[in-house]
PDB file of N, CA and C in Angstrom:
ATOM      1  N   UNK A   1       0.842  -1.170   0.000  1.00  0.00           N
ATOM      2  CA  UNK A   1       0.000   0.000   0.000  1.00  0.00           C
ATOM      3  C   UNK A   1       0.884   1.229   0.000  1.00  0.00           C
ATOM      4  N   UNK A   2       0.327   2.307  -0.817  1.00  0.00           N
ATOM      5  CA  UNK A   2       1.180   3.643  -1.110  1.00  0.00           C
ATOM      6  C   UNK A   2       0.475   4.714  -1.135  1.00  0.00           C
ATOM      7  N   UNK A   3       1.493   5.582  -0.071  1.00  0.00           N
ATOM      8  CA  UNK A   3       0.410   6.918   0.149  1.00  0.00           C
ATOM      9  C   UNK A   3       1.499   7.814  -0.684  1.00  0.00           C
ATOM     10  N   UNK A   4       0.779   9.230  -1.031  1.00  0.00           N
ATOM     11  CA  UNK A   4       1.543  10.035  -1.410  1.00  0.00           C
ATOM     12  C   UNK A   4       1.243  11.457  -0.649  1.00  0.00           C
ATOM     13  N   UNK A   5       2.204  12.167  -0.677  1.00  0.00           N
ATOM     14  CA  UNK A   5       2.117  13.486   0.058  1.00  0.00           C
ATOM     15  C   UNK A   5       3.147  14.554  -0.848  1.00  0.00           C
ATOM     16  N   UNK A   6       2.284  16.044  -0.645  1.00  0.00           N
ATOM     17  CA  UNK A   6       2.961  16.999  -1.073  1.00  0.00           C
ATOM     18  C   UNK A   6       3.095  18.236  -0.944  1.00  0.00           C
ATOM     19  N   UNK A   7       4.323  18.853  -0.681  1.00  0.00           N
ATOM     20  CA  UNK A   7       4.175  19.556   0.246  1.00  0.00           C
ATOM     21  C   UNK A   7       3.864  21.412  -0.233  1.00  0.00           C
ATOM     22  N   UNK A   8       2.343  21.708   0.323  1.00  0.00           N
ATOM     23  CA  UNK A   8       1.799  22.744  -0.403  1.00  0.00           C
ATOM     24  C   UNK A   8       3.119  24.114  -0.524  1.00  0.00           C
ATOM     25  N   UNK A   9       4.047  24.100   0.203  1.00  0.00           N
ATOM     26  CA  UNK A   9       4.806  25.337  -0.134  1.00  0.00           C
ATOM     27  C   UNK A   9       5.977  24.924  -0.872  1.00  0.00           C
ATOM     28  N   UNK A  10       6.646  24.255  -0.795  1.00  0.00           N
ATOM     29  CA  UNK A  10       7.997  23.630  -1.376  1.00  0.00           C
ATOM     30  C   UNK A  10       7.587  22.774  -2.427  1.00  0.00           C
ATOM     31  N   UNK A  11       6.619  22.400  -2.777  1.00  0.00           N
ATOM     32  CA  UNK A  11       6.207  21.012  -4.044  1.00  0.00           C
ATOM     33  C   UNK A  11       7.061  20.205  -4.067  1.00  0.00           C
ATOM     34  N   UNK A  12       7.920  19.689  -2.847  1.00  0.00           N
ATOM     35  CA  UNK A  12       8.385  18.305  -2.577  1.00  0.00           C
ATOM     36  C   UNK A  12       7.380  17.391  -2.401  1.00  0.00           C
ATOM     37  N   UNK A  13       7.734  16.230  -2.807  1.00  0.00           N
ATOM     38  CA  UNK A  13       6.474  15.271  -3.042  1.00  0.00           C
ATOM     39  C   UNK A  13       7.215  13.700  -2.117  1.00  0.00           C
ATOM     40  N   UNK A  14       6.720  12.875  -1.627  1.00  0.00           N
ATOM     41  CA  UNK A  14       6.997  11.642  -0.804  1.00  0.00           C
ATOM     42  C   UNK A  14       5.849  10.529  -1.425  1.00  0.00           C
ATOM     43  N   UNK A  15       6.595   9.563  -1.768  1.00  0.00           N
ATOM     44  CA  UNK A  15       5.710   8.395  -1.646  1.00  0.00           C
ATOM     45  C   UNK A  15       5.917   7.366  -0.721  1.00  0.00           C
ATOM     46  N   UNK A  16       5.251   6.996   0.477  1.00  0.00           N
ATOM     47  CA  UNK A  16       5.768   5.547   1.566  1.00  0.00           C
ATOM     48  C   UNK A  16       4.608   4.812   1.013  1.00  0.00           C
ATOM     49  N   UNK A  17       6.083   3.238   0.930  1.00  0.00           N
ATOM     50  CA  UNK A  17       4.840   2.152   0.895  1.00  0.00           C
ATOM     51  C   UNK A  17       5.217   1.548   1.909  1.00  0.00           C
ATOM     52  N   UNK A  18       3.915   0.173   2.367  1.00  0.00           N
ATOM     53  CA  UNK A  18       4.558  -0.418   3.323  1.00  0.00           C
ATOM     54  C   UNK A  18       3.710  -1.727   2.870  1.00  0.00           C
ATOM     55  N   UNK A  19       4.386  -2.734   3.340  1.00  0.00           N
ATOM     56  CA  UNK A  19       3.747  -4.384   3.400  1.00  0.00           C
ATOM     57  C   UNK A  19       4.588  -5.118   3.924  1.00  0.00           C
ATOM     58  N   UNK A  20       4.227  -6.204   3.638  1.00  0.00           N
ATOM     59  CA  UNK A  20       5.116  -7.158   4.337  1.00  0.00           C
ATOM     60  C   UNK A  20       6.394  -7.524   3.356  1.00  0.00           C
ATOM     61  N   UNK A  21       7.474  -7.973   4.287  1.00  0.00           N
ATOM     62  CA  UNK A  21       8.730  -7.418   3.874  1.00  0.00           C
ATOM     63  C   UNK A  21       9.137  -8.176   2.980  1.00  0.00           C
ATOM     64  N   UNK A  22       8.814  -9.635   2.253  1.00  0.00           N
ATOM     65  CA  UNK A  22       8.725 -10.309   1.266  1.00  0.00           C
ATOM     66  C   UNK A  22       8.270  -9.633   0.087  1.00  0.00           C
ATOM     67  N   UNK A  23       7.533  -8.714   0.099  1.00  0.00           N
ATOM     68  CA  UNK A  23       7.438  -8.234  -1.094  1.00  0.00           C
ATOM     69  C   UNK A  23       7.628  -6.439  -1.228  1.00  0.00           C
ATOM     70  N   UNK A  24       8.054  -6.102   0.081  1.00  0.00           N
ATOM     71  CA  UNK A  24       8.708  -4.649  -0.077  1.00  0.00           C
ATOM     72  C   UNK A  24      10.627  -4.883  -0.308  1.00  0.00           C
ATOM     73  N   UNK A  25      10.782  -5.417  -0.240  1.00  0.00           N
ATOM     74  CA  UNK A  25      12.448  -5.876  -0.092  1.00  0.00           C
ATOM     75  C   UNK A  25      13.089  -5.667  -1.532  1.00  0.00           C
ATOM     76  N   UNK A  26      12.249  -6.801  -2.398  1.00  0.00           N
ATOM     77  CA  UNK A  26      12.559  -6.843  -3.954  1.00  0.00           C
ATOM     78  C   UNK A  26      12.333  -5.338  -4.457  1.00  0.00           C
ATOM     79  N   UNK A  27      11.297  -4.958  -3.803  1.00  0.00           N
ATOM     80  CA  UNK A  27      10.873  -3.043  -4.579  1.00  0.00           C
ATOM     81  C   UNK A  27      12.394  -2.307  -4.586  1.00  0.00           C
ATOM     82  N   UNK A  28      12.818  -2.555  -3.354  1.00  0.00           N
ATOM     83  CA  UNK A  28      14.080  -1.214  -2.755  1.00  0.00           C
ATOM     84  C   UNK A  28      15.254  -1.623  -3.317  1.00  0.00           C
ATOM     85  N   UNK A  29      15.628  -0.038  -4.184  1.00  0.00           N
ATOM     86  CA  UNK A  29      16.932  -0.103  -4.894  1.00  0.00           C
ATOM     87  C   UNK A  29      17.906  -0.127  -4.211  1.00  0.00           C
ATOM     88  N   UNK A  30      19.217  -0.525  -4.375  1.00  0.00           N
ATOM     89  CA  UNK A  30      20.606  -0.510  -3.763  1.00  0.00           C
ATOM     90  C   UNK A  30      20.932  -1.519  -2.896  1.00  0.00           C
ATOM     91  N   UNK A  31      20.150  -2.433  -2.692  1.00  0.00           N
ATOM     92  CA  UNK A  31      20.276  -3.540  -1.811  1.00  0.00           C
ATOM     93  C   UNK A  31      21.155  -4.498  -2.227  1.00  0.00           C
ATOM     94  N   UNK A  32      22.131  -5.068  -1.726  1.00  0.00           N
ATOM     95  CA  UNK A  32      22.995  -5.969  -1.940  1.00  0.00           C
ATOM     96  C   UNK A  32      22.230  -7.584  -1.601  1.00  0.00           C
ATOM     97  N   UNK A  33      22.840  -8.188  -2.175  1.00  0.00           N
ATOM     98  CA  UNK A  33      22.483  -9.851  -1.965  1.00  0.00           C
ATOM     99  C   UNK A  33      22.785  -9.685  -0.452  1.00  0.00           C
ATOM    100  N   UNK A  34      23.977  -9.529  -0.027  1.00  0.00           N
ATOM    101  CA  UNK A  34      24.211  -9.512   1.801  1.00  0.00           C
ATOM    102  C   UNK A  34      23.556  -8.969   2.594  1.00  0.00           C
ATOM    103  N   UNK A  35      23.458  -7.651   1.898  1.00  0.00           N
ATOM    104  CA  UNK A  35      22.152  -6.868   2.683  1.00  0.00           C
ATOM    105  C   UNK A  35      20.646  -7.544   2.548  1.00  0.00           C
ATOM    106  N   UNK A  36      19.912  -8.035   2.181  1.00  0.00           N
ATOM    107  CA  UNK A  36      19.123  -8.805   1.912  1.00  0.00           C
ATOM    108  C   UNK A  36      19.111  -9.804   3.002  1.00  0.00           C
ATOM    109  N   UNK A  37      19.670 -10.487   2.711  1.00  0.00           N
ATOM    110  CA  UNK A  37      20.431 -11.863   3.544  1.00  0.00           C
ATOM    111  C   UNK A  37      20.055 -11.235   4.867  1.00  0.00           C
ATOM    112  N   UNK A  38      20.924 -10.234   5.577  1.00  0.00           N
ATOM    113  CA  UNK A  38      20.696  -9.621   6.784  1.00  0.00           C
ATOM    114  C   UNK A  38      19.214  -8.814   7.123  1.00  0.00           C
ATOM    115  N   UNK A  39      18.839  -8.277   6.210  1.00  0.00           N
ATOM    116  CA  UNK A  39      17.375  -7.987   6.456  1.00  0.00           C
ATOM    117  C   UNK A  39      16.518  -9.241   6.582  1.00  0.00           C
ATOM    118  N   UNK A  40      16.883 -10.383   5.709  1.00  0.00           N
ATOM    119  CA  UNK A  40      16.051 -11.170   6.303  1.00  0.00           C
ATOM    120  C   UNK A  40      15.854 -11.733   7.538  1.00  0.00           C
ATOM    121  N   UNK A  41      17.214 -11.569   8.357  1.00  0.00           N
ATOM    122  CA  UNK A  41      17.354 -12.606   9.823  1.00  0.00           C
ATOM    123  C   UNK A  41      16.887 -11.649  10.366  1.00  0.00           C
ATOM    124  N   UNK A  42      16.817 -10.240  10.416  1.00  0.00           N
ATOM    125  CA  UNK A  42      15.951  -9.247  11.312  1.00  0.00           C
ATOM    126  C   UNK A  42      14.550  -9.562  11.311  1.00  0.00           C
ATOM    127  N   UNK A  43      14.034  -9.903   9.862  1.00  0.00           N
ATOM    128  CA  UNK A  43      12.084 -10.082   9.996  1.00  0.00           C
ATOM    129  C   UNK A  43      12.116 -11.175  10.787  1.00  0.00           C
ATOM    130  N   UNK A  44      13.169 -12.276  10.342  1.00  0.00           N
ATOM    131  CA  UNK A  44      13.338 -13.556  10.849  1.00  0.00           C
ATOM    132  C   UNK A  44      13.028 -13.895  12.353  1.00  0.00           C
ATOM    133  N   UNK A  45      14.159 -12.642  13.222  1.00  0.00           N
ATOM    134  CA  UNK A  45      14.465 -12.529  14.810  1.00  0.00           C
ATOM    135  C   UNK A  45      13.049 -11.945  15.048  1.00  0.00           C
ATOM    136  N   UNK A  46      12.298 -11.125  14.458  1.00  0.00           N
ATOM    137  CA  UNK A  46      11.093 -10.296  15.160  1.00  0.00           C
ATOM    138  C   UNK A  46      10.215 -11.535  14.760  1.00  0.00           C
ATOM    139  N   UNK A  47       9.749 -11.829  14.082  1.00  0.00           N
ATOM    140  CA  UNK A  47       8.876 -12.896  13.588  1.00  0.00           C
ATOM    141  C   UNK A  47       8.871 -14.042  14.889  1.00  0.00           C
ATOM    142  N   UNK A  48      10.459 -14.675  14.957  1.00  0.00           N
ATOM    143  CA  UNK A  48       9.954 -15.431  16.085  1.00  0.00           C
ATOM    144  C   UNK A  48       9.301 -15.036  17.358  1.00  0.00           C
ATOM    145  N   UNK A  49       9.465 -13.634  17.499  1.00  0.00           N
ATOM    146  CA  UNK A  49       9.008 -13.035  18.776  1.00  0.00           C
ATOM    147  C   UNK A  49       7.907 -12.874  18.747  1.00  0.00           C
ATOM    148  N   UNK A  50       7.096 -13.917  17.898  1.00  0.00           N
ATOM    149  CA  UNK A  50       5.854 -13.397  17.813  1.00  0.00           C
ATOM    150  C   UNK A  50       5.148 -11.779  17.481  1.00  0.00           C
ATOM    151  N   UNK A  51       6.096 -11.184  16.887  1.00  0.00           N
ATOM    152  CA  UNK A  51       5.807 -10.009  16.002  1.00  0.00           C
ATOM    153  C   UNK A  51       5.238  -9.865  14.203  1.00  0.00           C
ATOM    154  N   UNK A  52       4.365  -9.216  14.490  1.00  0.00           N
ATOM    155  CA  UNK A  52       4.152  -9.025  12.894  1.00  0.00           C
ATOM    156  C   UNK A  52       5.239  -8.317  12.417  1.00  0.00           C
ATOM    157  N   UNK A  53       5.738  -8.521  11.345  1.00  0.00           N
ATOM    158  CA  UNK A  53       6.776  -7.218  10.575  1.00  0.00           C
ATOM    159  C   UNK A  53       5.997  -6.379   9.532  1.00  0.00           C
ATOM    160  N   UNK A  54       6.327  -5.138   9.305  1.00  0.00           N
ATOM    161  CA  UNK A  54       5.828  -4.714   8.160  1.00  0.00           C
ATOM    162  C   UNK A  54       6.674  -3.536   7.815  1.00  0.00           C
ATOM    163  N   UNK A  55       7.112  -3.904   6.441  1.00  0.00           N
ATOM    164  CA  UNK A  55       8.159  -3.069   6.259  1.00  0.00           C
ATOM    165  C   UNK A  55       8.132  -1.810   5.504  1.00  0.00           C
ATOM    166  N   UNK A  56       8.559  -0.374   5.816  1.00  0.00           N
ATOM    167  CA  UNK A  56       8.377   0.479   5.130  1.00  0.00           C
ATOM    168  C   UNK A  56       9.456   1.175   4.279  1.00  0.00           C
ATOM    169  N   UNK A  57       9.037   2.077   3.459  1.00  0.00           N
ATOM    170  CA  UNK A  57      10.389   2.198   2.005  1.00  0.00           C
ATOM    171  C   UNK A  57       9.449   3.600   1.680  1.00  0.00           C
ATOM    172  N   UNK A  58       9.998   4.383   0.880  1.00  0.00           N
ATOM    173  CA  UNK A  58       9.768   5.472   0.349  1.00  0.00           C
ATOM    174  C   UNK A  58      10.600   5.950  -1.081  1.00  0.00           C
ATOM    175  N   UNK A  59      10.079   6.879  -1.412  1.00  0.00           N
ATOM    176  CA  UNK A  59      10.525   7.293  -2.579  1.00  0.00           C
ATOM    177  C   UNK A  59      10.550   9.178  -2.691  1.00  0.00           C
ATOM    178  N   UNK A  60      10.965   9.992  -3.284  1.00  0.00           N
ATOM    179  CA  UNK A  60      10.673  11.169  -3.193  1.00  0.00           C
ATOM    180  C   UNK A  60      10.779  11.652  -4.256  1.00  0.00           C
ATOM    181  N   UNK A  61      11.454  10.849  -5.381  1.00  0.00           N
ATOM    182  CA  UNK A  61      11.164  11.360  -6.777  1.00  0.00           C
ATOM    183  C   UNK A  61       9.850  11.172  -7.942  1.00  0.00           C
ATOM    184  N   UNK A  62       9.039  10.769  -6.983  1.00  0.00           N
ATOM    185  CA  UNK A  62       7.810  10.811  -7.764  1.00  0.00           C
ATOM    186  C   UNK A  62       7.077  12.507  -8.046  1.00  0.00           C
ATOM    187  N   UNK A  63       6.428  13.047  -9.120  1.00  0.00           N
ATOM    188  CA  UNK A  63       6.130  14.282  -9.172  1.00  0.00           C
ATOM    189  C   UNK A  63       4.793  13.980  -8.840  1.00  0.00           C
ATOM    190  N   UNK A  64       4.044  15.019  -7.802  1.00  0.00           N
ATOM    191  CA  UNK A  64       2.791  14.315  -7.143  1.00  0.00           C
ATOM    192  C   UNK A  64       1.831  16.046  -7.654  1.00  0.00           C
ATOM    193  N   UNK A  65       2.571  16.902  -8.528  1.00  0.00           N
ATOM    194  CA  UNK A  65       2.416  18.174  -8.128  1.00  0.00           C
ATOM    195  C   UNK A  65       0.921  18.743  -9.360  1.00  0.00           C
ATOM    196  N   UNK A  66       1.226  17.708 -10.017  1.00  0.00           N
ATOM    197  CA  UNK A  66      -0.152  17.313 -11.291  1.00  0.00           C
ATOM    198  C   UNK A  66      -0.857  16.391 -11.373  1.00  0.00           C
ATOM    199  N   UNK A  67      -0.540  15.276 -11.084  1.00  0.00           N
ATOM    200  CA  UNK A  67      -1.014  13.662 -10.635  1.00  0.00           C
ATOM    201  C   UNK A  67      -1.012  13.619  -9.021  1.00  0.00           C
ATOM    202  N   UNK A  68      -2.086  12.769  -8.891  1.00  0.00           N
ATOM    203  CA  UNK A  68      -1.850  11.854  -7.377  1.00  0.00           C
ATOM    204  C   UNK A  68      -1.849  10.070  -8.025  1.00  0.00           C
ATOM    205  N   UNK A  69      -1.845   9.424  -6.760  1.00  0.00           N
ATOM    206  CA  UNK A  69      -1.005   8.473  -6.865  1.00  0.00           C
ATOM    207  C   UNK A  69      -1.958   7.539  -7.900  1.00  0.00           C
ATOM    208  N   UNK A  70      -3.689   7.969  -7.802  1.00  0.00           N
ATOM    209  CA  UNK A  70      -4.228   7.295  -8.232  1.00  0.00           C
ATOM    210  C   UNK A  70      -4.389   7.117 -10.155  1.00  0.00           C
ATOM    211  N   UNK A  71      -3.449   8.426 -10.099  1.00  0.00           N
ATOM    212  CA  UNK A  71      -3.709   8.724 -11.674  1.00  0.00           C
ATOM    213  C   UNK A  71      -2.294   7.495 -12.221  1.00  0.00           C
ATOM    214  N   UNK A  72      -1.602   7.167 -11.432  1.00  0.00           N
ATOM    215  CA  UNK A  72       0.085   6.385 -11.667  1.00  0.00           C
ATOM    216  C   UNK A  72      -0.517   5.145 -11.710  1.00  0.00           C
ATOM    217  N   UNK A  73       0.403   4.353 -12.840  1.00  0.00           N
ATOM    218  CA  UNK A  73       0.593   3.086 -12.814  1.00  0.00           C
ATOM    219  C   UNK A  73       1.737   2.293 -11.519  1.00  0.00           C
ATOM    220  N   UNK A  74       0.579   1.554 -10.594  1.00  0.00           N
ATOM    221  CA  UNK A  74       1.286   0.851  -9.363  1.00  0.00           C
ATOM    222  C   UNK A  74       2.685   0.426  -9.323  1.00  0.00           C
ATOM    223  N   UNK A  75       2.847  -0.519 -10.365  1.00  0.00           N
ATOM    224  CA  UNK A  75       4.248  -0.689 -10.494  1.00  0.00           C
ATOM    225  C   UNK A  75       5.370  -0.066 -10.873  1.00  0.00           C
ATOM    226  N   UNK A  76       4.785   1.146 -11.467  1.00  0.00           N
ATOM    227  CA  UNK A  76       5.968   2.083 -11.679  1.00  0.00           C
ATOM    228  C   UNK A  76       5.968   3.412 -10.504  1.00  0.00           C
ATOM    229  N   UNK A  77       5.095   3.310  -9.729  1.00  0.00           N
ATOM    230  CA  UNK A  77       5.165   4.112  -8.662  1.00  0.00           C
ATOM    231  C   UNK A  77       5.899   2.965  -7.254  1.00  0.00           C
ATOM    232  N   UNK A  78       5.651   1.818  -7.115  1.00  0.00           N
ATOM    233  CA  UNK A  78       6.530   0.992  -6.740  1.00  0.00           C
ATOM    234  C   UNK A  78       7.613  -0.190  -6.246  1.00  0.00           C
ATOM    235  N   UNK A  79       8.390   0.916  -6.885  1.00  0.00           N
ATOM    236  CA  UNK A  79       9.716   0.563  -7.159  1.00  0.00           C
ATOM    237  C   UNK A  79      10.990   1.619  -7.354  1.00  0.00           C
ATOM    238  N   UNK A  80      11.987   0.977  -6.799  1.00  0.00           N
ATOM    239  CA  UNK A  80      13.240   2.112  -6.956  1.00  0.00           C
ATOM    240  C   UNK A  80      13.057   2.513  -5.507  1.00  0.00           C
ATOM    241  N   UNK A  81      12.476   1.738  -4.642  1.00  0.00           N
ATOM    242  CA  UNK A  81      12.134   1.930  -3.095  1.00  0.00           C
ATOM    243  C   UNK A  81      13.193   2.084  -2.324  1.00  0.00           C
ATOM    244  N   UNK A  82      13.153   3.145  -0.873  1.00  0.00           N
ATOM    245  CA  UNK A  82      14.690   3.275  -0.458  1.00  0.00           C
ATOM    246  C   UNK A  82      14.028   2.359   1.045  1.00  0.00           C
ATOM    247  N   UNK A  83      14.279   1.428   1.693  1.00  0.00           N
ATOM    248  CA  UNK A  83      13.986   1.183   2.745  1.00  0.00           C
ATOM    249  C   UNK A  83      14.510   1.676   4.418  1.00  0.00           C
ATOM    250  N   UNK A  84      12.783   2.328   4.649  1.00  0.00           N
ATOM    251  CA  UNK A  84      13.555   3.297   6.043  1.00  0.00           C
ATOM    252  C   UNK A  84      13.458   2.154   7.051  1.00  0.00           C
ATOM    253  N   UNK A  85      12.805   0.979   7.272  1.00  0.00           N
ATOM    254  CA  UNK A  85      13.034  -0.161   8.421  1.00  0.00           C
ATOM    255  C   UNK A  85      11.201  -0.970   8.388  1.00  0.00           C
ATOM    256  N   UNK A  86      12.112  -1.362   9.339  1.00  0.00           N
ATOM    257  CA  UNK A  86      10.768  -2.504   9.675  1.00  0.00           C
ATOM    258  C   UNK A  86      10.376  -2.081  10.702  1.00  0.00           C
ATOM    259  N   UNK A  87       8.753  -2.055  11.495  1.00  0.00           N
ATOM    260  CA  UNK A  87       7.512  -2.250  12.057  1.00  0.00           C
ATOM    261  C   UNK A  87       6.933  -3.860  12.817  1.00  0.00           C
ATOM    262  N   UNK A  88       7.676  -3.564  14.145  1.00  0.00           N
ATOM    263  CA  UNK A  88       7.132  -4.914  14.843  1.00  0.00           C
ATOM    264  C   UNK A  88       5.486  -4.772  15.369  1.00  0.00           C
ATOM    265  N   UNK A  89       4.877  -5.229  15.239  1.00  0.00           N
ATOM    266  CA  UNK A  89       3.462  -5.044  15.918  1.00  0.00           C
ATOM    267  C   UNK A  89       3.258  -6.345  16.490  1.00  0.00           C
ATOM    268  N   UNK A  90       2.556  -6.078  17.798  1.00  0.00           N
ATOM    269  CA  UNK A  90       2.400  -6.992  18.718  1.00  0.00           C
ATOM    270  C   UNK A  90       0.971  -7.438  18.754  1.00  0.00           C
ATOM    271  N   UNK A  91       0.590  -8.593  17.549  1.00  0.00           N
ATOM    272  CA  UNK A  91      -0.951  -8.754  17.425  1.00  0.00           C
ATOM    273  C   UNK A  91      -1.626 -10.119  18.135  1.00  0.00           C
ATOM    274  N   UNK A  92      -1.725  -9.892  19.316  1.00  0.00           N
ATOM    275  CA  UNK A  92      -1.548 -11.793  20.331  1.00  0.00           C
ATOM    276  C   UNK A  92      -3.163 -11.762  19.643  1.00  0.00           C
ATOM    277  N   UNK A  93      -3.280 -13.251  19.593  1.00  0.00           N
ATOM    278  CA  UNK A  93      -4.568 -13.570  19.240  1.00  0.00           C
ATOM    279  C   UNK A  93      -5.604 -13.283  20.095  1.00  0.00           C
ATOM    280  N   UNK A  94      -6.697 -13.127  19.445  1.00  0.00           N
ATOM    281  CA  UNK A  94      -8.445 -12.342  20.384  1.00  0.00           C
ATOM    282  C   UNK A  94      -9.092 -13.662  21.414  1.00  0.00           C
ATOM    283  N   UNK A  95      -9.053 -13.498  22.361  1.00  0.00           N
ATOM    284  CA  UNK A  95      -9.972 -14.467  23.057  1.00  0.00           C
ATOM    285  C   UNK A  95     -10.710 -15.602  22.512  1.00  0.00           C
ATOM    286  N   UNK A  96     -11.818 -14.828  21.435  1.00  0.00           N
ATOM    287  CA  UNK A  96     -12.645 -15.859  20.614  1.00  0.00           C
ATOM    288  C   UNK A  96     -11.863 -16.554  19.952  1.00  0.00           C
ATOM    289  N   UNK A  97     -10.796 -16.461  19.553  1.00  0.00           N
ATOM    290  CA  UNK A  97      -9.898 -17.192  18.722  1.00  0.00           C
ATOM    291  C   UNK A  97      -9.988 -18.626  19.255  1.00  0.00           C
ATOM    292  N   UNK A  98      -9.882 -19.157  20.535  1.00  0.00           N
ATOM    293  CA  UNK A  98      -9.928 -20.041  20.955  1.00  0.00           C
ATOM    294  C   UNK A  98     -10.580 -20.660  21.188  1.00  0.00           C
ATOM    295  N   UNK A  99     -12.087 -20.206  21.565  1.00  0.00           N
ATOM    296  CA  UNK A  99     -13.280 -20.600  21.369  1.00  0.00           C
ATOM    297  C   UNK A  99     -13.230 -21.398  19.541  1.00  0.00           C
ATOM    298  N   UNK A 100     -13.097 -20.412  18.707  1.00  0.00           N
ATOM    299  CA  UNK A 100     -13.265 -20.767  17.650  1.00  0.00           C
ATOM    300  C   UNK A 100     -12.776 -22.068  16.739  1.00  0.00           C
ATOM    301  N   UNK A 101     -11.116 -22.051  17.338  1.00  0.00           N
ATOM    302  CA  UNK A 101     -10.393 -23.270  17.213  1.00  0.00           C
ATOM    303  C   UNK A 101     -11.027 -24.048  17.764  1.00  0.00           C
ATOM    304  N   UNK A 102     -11.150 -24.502  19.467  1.00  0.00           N
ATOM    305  CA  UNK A 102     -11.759 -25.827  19.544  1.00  0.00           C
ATOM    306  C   UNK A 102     -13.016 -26.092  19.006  1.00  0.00           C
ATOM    307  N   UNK A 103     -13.305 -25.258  18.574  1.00  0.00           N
ATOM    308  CA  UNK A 103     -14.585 -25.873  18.251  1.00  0.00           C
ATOM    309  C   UNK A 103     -14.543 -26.680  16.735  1.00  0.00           C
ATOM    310  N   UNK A 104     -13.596 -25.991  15.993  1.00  0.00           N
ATOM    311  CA  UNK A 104     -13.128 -26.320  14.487  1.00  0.00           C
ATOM    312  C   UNK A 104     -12.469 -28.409  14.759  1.00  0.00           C
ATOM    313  N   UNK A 105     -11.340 -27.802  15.734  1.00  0.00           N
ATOM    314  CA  UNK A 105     -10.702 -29.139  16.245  1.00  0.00           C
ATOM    315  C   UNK A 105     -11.679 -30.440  16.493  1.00  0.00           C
ATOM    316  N   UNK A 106     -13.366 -30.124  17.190  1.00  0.00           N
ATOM    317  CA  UNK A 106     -14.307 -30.758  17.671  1.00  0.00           C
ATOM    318  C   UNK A 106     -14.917 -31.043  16.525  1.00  0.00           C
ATOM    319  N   UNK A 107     -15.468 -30.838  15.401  1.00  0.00           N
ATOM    320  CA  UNK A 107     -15.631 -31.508  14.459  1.00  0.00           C
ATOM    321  C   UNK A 107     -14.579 -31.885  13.394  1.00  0.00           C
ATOM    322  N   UNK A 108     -13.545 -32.337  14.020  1.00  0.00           N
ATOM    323  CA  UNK A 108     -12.860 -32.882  12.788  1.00  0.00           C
ATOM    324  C   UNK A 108     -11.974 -32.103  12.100  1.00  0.00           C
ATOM    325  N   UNK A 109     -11.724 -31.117  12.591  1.00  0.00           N
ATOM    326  CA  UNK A 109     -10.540 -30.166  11.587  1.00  0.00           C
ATOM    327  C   UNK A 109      -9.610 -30.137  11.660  1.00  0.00           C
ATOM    328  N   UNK A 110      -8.662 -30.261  11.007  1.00  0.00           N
ATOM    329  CA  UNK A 110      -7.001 -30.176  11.641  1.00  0.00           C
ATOM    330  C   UNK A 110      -6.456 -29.335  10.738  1.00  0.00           C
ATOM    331  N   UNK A 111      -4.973 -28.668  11.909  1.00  0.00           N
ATOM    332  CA  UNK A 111      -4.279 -27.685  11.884  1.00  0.00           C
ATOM    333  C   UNK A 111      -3.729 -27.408  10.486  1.00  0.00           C
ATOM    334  N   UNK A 112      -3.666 -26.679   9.864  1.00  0.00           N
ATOM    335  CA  UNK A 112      -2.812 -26.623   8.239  1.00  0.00           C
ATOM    336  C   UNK A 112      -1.630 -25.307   8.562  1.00  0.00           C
ATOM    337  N   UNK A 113      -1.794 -25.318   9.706  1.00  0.00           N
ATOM    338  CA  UNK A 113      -0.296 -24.273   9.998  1.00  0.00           C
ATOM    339  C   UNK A 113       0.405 -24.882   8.807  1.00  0.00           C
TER     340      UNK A 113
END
């Protein structure tokens, strides 16, 4: 997902996207195979912590000052992504969740983790 912003006195323009980091990673330019590699054991380390990741990247050479984002073709708005970091969110499952499972488990359902 990609927002755009611009700024009414200076007509500097920002685009942030953010998703999950499997498919914001490939967007962002300048990344090395190593660097990669190492961004991954970071989603990797938060992930086991039971964290969501979600990773954000930006751009600032988009011209937003005649167009907004909706008038741009997605894929060429992005890409060439600079990545500012990752977003742990702490989403523990809802109460009913458990209700809901056993009850799935009680007729017969099994886990497809």
């Amino acid at each position: 997902m990609s927002n755009g912003w611009r700024h009414r006195d200076t007509g500097d323009c920002v685009v942030l996207t953010k998703g999950g980091p499997e498919i914001i990673l490939p967007l962002c330019a300048g990344l090395t195979q190593a660097d990669r590699e190492m961004l991954e054991k970071q989603v990797a380390s938060m992930a086991s912590r039971a964290l969501r990741v979600i990773a954000l990247a930006l751009r600032t050479d988009v011209d937003l000052r005649a167009f907004t984002l909706t008038d741009l073709v997605r894929h060429e708005v992005e890409c060439d992504l600079h990545l500012v970091g990752f977003v742990g969110i702490r989403d523990p499952p809802k109460p009913e969740s458990l209700v809901a499972t056993k009850e799935c488990v009680s007729q017969g359902c099994e886990c497809a983790c």
